[in-house]
C-alpha atoms as a PDB file:
ATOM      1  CA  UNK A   1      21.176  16.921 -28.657  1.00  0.00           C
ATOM      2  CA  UNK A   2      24.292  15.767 -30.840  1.00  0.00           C
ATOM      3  CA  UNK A   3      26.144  11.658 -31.191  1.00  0.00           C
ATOM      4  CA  UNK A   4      27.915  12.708 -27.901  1.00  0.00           C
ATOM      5  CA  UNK A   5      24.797  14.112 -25.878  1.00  0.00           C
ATOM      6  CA  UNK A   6      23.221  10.073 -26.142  1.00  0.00           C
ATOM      7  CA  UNK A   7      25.782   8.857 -23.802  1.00  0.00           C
ATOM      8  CA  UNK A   8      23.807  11.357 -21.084  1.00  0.00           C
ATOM      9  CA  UNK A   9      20.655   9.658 -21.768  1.00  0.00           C
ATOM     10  CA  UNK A  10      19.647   6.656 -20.599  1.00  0.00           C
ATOM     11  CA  UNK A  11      16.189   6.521 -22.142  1.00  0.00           C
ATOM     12  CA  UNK A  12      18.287   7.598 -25.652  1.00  0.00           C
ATOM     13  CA  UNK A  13      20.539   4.619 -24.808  1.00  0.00           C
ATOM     14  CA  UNK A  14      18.249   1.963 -24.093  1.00  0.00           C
ATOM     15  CA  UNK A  15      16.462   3.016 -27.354  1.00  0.00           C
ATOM     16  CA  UNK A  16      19.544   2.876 -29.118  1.00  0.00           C
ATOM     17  CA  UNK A  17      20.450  -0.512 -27.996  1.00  0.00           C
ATOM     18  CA  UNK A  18      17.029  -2.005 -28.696  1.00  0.00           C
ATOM     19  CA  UNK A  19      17.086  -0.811 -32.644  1.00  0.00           C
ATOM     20  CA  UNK A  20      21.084  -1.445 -32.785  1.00  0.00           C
ATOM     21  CA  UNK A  21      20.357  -5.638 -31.681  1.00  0.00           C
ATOM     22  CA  UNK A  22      17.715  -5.676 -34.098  1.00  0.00           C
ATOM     23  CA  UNK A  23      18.270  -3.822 -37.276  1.00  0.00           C
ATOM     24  CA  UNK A  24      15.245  -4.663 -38.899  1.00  0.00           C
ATOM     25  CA  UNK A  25      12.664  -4.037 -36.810  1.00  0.00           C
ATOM     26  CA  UNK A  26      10.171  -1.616 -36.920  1.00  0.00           C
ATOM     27  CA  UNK A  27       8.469  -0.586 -34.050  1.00  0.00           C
ATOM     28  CA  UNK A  28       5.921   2.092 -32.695  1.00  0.00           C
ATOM     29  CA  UNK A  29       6.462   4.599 -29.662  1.00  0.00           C
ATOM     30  CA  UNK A  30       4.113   1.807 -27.049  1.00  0.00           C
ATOM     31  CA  UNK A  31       5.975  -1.014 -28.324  1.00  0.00           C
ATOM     32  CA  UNK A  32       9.389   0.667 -27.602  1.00  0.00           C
ATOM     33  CA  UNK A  33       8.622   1.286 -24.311  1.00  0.00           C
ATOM     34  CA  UNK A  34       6.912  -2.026 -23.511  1.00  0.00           C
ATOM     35  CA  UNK A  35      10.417  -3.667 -24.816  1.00  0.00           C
ATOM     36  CA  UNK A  36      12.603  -0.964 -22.701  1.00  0.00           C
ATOM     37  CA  UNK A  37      10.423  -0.506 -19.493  1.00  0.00           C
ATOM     38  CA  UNK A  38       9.992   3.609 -19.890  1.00  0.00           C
ATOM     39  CA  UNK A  39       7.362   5.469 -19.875  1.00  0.00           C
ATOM     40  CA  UNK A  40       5.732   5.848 -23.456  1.00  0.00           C
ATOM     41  CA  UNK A  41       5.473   9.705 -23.587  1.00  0.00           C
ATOM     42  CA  UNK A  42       9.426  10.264 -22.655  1.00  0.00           C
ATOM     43  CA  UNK A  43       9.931   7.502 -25.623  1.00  0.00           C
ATOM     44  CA  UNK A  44       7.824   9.105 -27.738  1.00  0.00           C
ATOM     45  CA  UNK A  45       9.885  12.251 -27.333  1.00  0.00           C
ATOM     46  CA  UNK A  46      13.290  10.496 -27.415  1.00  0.00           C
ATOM     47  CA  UNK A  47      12.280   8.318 -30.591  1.00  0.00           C
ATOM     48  CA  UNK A  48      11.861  11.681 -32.197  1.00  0.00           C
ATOM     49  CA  UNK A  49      15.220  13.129 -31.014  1.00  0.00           C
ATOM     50  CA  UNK A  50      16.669   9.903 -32.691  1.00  0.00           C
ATOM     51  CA  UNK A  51      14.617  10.808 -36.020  1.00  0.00           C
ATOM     52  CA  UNK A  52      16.660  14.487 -36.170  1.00  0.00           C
ATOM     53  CA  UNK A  53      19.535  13.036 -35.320  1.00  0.00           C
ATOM     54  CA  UNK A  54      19.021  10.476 -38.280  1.00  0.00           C
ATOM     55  CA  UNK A  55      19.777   7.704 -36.364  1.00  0.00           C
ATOM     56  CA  UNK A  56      16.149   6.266 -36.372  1.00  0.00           C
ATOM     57  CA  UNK A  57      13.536   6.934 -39.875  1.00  0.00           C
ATOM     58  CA  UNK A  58      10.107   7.343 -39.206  1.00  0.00           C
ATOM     59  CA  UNK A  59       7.552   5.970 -40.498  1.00  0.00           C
ATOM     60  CA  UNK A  60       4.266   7.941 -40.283  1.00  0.00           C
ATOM     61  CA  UNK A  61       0.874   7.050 -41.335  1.00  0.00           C
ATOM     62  CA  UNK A  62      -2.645   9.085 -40.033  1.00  0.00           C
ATOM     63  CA  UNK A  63      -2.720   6.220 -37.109  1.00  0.00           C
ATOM     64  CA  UNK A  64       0.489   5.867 -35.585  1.00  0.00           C
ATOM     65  CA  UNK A  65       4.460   6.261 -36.689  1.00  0.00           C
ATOM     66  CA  UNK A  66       6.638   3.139 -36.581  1.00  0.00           C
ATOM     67  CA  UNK A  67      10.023   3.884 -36.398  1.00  0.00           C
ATOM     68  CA  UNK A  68      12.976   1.558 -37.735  1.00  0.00           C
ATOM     69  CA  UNK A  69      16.949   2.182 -37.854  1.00  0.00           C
ATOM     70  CA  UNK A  70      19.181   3.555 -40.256  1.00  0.00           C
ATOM     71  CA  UNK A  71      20.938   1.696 -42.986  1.00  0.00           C
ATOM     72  CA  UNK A  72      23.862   4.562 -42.983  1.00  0.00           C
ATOM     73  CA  UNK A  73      26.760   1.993 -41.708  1.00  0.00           C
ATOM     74  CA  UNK A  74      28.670   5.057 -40.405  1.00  0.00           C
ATOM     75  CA  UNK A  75      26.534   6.478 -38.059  1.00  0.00           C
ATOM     76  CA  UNK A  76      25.701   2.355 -37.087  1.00  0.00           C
ATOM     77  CA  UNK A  77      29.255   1.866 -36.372  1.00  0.00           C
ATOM     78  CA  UNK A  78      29.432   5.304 -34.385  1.00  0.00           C
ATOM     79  CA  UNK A  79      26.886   4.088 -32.279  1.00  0.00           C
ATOM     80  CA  UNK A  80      28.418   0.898 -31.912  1.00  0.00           C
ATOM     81  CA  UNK A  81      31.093   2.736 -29.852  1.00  0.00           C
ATOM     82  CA  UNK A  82      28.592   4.703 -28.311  1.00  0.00           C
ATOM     83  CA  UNK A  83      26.790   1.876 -26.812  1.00  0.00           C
ATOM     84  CA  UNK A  84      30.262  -0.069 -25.966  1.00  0.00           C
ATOM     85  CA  UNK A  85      31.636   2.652 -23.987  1.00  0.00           C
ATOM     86  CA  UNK A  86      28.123   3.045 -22.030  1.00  0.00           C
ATOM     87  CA  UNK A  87      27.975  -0.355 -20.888  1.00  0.00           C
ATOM     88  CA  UNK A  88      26.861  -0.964 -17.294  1.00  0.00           C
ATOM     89  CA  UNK A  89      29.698  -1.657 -15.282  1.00  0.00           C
END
């Protein structure tokens, strides 16, 4: 999956949003899919897809991984148009 590929997704998208409204959170794979409504395994799969994209960093200890959003303010204003062009009409 590349930048373009997200606007396919709406998990990817609703993950997106969440971490792009608030930049300095830090959240795990349950709590990002209590916030979004999904299912936690397809999260947990997306969250990572967002890690190789470098759009999220992860944060892994032996317990659980929190994940939090980049600081690169390129890729943040990329996906700024990313998520203003996928707005529900």
């Amino acid at each position: 999956m590349d930048l373009a590929g997200l606007r396919k997704s709406n998990i990817h998208l609703k993950i997106l949003r969440f971490f792009h409204e608030n930049q300095a959170s830090i959240d795990t794979p349950r709590g990002v899919a209590t916030w979004i409504g999904e299912d936690r395994l397809k999260v947990k799969r997306a969250l990572e897809d967002l890690v190789k994209l470098q759009i999220l960093i992860a944060h892994r200890t032996t317990s659980t991984t929190g994940y939090s959003y980049t600081r690169d303010a390129k890729l943040i204003s990329k996906i700024a148009k990313i998520l203003e062009q996928s707005k529900p009409s």
